[in-house]
PDB file of N, CA and C in Angstrom:
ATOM      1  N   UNK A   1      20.237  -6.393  25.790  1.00  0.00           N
ATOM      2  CA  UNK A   1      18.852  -6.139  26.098  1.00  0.00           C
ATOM      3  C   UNK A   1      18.006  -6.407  24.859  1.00  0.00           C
ATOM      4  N   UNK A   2      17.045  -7.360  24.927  1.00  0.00           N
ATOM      5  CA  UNK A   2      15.920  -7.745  23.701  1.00  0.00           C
ATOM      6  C   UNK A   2      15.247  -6.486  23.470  1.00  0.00           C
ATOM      7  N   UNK A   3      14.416  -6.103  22.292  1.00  0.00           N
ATOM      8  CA  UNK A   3      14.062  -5.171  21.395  1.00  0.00           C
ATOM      9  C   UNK A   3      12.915  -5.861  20.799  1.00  0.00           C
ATOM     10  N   UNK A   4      11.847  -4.938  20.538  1.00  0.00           N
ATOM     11  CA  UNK A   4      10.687  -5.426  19.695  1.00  0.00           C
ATOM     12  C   UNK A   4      10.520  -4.783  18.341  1.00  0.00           C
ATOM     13  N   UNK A   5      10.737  -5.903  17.256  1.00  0.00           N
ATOM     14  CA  UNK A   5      10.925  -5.334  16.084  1.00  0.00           C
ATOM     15  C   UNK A   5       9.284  -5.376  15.290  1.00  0.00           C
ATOM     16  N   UNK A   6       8.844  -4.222  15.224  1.00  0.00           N
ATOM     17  CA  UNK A   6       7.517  -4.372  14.362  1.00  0.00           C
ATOM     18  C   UNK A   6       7.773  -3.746  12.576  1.00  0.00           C
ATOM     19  N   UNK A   7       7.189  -5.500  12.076  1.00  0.00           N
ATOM     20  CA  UNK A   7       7.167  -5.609  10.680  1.00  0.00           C
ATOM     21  C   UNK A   7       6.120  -5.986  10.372  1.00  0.00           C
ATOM     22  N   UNK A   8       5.666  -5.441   8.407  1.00  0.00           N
ATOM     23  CA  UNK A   8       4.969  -6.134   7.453  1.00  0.00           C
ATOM     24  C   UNK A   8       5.804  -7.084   6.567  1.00  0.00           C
ATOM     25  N   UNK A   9       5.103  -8.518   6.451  1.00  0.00           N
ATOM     26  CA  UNK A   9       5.301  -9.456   5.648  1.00  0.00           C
ATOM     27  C   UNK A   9       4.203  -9.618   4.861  1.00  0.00           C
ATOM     28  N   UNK A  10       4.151  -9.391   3.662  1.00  0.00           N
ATOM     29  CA  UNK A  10       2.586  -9.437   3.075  1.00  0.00           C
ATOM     30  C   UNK A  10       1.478  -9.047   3.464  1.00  0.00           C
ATOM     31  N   UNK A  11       1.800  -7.877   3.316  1.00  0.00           N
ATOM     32  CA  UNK A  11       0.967  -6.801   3.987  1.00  0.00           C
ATOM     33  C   UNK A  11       0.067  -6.841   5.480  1.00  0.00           C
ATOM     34  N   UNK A  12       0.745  -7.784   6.104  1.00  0.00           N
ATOM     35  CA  UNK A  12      -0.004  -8.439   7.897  1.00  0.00           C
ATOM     36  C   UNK A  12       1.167  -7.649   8.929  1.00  0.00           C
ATOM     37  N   UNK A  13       1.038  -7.049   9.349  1.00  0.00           N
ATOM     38  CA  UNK A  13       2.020  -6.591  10.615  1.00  0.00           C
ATOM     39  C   UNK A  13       2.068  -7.361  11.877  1.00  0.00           C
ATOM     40  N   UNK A  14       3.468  -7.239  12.165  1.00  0.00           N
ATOM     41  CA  UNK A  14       3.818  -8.609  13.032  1.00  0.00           C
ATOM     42  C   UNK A  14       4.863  -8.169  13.966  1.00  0.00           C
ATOM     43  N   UNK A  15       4.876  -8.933  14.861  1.00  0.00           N
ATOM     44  CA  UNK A  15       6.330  -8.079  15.862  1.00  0.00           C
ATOM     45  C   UNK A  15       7.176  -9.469  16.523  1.00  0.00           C
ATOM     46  N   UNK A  16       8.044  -8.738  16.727  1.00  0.00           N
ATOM     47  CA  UNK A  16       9.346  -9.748  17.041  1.00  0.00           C
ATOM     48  C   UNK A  16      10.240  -9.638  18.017  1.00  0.00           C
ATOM     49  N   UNK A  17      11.094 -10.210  18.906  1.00  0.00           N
ATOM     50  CA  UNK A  17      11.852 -10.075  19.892  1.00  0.00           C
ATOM     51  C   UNK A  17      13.344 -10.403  19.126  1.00  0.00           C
ATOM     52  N   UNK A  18      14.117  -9.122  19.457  1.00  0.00           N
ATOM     53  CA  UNK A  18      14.826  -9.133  18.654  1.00  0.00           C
ATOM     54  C   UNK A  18      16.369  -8.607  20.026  1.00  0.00           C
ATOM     55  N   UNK A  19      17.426  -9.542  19.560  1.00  0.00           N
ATOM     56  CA  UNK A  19      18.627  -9.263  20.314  1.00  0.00           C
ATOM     57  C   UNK A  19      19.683  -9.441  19.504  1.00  0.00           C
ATOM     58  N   UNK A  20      20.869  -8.274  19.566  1.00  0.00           N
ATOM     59  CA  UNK A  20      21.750  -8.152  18.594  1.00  0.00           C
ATOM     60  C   UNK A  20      23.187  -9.141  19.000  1.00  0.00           C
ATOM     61  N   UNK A  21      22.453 -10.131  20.587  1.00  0.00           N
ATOM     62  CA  UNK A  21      23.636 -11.555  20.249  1.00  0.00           C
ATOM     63  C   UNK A  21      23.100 -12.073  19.196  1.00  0.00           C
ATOM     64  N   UNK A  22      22.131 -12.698  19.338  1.00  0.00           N
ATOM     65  CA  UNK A  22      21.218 -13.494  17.692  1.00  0.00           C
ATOM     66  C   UNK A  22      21.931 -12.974  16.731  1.00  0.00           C
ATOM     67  N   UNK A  23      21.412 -11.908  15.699  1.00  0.00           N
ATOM     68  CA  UNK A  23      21.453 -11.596  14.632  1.00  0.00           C
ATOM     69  C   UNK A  23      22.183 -10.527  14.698  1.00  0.00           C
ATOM     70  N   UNK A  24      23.053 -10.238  13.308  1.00  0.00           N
ATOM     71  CA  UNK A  24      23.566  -8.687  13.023  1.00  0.00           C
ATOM     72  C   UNK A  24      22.703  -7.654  13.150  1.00  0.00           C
ATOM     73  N   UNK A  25      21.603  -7.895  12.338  1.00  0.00           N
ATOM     74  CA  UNK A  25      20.058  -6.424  12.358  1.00  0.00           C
ATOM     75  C   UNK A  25      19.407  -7.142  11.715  1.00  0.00           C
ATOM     76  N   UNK A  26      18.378  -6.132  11.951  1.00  0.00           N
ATOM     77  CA  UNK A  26      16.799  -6.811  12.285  1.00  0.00           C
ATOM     78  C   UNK A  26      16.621  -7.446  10.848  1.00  0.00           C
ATOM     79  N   UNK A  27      16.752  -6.580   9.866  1.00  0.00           N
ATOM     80  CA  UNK A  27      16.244  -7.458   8.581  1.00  0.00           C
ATOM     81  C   UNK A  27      16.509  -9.086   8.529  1.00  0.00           C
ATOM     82  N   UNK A  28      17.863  -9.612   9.254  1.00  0.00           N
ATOM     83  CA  UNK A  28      18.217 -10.676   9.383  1.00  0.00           C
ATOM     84  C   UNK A  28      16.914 -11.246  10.470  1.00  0.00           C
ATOM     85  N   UNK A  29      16.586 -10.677  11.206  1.00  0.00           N
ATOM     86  CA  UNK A  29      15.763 -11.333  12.096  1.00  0.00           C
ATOM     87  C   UNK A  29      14.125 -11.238  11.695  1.00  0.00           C
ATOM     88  N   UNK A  30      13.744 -10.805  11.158  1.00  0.00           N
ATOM     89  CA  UNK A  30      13.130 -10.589  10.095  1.00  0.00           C
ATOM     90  C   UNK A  30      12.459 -12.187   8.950  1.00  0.00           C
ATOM     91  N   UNK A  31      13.871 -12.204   8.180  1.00  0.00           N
ATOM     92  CA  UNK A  31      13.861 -12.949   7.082  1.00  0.00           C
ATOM     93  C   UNK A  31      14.036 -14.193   8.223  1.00  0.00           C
ATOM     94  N   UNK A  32      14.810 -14.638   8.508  1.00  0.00           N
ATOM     95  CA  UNK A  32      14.924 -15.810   9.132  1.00  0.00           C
ATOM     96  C   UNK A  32      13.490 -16.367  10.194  1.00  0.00           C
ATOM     97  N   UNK A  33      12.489 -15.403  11.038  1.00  0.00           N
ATOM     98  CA  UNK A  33      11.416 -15.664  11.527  1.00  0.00           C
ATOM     99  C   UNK A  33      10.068 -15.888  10.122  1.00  0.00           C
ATOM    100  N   UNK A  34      10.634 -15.785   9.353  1.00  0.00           N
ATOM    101  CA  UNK A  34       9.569 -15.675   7.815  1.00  0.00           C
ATOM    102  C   UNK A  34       9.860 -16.595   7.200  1.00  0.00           C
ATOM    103  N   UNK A  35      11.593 -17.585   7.721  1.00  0.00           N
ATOM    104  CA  UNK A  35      11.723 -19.216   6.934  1.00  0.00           C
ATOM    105  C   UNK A  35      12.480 -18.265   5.558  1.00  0.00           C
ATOM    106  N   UNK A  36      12.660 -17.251   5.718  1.00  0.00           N
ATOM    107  CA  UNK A  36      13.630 -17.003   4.050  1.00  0.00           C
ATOM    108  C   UNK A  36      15.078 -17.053   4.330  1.00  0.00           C
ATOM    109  N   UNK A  37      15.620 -17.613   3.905  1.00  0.00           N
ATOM    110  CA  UNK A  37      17.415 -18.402   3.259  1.00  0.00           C
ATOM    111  C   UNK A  37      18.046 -16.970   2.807  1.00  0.00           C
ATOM    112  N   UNK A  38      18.689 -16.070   3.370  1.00  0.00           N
ATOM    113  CA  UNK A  38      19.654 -14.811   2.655  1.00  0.00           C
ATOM    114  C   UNK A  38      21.302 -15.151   2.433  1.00  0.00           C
ATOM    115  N   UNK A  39      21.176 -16.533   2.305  1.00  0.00           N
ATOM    116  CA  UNK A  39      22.791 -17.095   1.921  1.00  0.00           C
ATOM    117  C   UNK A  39      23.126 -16.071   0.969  1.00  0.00           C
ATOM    118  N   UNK A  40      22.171 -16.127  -0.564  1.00  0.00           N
ATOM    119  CA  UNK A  40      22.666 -15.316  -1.460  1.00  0.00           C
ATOM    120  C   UNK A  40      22.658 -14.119  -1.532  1.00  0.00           C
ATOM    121  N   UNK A  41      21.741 -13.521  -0.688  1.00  0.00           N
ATOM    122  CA  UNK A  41      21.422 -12.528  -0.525  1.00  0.00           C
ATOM    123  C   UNK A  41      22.458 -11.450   0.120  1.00  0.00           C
ATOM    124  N   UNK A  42      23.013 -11.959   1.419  1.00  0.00           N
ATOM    125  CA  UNK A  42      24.129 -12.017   2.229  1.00  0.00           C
ATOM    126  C   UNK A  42      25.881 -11.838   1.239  1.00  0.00           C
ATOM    127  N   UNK A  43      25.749 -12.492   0.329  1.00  0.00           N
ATOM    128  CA  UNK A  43      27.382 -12.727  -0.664  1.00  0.00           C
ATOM    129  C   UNK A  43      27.053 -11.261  -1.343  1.00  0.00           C
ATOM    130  N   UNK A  44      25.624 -10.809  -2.229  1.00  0.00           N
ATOM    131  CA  UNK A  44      25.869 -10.017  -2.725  1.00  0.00           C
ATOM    132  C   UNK A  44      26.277  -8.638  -1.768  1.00  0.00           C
ATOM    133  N   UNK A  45      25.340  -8.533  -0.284  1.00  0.00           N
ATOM    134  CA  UNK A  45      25.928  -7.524  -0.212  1.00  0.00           C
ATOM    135  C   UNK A  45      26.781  -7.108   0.170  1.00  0.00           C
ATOM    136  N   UNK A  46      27.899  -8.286   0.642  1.00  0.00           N
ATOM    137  CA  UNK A  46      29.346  -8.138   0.906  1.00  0.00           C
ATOM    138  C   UNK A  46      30.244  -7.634  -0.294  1.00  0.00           C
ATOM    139  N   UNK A  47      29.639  -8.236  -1.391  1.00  0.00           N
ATOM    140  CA  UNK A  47      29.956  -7.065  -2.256  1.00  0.00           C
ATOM    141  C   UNK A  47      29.847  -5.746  -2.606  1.00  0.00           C
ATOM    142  N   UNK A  48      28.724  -5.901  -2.720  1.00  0.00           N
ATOM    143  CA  UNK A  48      28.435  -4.299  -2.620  1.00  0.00           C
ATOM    144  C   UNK A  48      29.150  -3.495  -1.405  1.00  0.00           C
ATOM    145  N   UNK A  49      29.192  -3.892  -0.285  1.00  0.00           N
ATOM    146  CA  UNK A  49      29.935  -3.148   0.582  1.00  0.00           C
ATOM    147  C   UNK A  49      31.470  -3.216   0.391  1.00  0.00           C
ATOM    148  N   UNK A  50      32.112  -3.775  -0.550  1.00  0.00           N
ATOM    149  CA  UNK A  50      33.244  -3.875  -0.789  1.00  0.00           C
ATOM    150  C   UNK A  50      33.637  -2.268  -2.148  1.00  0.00           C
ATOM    151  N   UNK A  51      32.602  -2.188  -2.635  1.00  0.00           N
ATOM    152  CA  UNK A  51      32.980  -1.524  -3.930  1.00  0.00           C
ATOM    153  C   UNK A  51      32.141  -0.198  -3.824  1.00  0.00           C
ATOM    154  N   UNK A  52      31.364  -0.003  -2.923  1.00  0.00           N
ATOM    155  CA  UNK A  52      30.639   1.116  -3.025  1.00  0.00           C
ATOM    156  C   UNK A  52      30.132   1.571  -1.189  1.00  0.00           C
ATOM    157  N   UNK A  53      29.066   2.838  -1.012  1.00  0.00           N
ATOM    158  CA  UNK A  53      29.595   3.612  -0.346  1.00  0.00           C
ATOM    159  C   UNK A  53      28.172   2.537   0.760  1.00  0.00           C
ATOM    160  N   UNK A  54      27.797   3.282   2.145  1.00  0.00           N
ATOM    161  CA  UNK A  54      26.668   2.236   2.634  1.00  0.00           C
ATOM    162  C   UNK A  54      25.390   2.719   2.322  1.00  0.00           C
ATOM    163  N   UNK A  55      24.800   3.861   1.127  1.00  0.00           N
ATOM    164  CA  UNK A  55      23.654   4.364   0.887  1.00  0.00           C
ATOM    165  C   UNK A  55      23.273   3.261  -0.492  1.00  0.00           C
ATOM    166  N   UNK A  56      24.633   2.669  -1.237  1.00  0.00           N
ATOM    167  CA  UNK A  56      24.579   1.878  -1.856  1.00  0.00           C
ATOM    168  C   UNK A  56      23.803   0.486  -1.411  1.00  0.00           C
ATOM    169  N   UNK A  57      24.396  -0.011  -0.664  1.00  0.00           N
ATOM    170  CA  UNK A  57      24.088  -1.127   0.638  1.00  0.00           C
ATOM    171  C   UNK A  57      22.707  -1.133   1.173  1.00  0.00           C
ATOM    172  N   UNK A  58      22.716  -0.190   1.429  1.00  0.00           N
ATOM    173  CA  UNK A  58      20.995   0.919   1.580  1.00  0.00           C
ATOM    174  C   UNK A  58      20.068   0.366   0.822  1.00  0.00           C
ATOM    175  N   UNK A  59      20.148   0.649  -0.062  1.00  0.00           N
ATOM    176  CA  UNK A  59      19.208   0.781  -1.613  1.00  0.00           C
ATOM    177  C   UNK A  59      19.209  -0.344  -1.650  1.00  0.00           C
ATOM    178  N   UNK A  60      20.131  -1.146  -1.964  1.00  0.00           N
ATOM    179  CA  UNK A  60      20.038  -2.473  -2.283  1.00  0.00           C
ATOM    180  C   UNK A  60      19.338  -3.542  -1.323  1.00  0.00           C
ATOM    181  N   UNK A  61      19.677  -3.529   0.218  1.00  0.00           N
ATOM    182  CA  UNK A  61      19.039  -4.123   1.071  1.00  0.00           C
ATOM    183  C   UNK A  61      16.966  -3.502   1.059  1.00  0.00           C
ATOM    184  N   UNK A  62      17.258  -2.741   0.571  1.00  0.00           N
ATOM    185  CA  UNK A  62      15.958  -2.270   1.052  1.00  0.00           C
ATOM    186  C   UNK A  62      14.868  -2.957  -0.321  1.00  0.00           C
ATOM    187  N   UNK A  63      15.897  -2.077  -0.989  1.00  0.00           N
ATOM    188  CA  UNK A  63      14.717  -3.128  -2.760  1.00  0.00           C
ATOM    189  C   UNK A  63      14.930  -4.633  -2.569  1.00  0.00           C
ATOM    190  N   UNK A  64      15.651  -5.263  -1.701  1.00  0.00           N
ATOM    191  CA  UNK A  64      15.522  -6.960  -1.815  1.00  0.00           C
ATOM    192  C   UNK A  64      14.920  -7.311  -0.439  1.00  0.00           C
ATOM    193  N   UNK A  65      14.172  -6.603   0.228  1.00  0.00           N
ATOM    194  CA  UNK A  65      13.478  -7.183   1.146  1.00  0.00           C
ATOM    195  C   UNK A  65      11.720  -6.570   0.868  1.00  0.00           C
ATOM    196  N   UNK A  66      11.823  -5.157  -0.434  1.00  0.00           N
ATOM    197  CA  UNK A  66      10.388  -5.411  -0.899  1.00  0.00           C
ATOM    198  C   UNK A  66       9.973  -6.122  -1.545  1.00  0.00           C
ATOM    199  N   UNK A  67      11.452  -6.965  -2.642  1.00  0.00           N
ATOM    200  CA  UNK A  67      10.958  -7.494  -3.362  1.00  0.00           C
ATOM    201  C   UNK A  67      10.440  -9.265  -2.674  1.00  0.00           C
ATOM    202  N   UNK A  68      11.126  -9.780  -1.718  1.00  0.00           N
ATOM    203  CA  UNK A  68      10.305 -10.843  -0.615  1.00  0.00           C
ATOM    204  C   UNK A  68       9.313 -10.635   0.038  1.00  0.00           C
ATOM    205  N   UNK A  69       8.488  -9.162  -0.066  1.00  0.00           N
ATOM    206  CA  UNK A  69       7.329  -9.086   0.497  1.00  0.00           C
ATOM    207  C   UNK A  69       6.989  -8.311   2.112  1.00  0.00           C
ATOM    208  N   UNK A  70       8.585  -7.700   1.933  1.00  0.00           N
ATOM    209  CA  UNK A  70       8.340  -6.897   3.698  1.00  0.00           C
ATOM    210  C   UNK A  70       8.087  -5.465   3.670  1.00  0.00           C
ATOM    211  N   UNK A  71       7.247  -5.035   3.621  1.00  0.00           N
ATOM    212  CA  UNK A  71       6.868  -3.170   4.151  1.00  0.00           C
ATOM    213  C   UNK A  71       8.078  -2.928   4.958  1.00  0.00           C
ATOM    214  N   UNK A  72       7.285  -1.840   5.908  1.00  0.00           N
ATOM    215  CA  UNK A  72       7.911  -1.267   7.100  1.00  0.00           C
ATOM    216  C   UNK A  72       8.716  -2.391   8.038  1.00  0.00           C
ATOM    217  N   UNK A  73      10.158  -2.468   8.100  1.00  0.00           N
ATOM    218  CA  UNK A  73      10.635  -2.906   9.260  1.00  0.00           C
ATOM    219  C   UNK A  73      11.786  -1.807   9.736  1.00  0.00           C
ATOM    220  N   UNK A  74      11.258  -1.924  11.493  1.00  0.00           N
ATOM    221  CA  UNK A  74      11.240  -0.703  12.396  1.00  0.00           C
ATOM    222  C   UNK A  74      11.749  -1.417  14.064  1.00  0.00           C
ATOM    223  N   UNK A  75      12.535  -0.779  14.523  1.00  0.00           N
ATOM    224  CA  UNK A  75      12.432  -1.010  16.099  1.00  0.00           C
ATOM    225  C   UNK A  75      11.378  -0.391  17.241  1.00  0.00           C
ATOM    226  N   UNK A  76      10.985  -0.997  17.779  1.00  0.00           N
ATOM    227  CA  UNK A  76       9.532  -0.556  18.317  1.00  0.00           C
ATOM    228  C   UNK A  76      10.652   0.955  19.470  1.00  0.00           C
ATOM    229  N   UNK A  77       9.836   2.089  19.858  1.00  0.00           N
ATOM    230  CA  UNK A  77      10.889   2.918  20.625  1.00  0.00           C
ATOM    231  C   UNK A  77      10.867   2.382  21.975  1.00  0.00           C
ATOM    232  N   UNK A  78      12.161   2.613  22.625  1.00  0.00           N
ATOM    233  CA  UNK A  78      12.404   2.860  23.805  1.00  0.00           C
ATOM    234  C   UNK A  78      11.301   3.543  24.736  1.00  0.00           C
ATOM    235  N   UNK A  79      10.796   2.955  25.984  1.00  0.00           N
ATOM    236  CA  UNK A  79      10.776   3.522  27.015  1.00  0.00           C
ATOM    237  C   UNK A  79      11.484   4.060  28.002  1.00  0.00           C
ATOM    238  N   UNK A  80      11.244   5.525  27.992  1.00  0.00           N
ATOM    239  CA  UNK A  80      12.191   6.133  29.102  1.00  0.00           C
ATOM    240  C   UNK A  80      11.512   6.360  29.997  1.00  0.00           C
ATOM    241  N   UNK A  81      12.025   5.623  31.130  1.00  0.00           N
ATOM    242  CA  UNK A  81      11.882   5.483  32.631  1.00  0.00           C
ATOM    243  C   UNK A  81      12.725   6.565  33.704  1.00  0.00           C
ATOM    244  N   UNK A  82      12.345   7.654  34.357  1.00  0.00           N
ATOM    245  CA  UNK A  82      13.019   8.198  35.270  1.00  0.00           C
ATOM    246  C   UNK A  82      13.921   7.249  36.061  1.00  0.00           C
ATOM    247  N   UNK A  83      14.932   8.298  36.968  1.00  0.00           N
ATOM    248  CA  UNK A  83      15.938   7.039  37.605  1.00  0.00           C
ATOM    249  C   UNK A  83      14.999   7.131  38.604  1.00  0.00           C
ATOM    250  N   UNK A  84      15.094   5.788  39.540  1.00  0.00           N
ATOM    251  CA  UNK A  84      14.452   4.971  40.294  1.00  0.00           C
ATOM    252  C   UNK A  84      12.837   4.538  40.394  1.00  0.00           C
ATOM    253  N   UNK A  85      12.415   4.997  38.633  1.00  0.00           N
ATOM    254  CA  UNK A  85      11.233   4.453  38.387  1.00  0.00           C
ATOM    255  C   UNK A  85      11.234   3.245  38.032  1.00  0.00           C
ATOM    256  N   UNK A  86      10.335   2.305  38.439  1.00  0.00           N
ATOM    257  CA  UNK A  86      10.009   0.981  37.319  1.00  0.00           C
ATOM    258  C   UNK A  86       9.067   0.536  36.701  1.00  0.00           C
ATOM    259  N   UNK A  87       9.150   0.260  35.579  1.00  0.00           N
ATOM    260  CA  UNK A  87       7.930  -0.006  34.778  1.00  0.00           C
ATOM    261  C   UNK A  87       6.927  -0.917  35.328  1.00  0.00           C
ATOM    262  N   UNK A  88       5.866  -0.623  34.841  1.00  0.00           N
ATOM    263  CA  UNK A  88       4.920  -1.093  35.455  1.00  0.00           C
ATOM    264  C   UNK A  88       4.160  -2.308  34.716  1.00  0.00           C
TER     265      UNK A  88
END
């Protein structure tokens, strides 16, 4: 099921259709709708997830996507629909 991912890229907020066949997570979907390359980005943090814990992984993903220029990236919430309601 597609997902709407709302992000800042230089300080403009923007939203995205986002499905986890595509991409691993959103930051990937993210950088790649913005034209940015995380080849290298990607090696380091396979390292890091090799040698340390995922708050490590954390930190690190998060300071290298302020430092490309992204604020807040967020999954827009769920609508909950009663059973045999449909959205309208």
């Amino acid at each position: 099921m597609a997902r709407t991912i709302i992000y800042e890229y230089k300080n403009e907020e923007k939203t995205l259709t986002f499905s986890y066949q595509t991409h691993r997570n959103i930051h990937e979907a993210v950088a790649e709708a913005e034209g940015i390359d995380l080849t290298e980005y990607l090696k380091m943090e396979q390292q890091i997830e090799a040698v340390s814990d995922t708050k490590a992984v954390r930190n690190y993903r998060d300071n290298h996507f302020k430092k490309l220029g992204f604020g807040k990236i967020t999954l827009m919430q769920k609508e909950n629909h009663g059973v045999g309601k449909k959205p309208m």
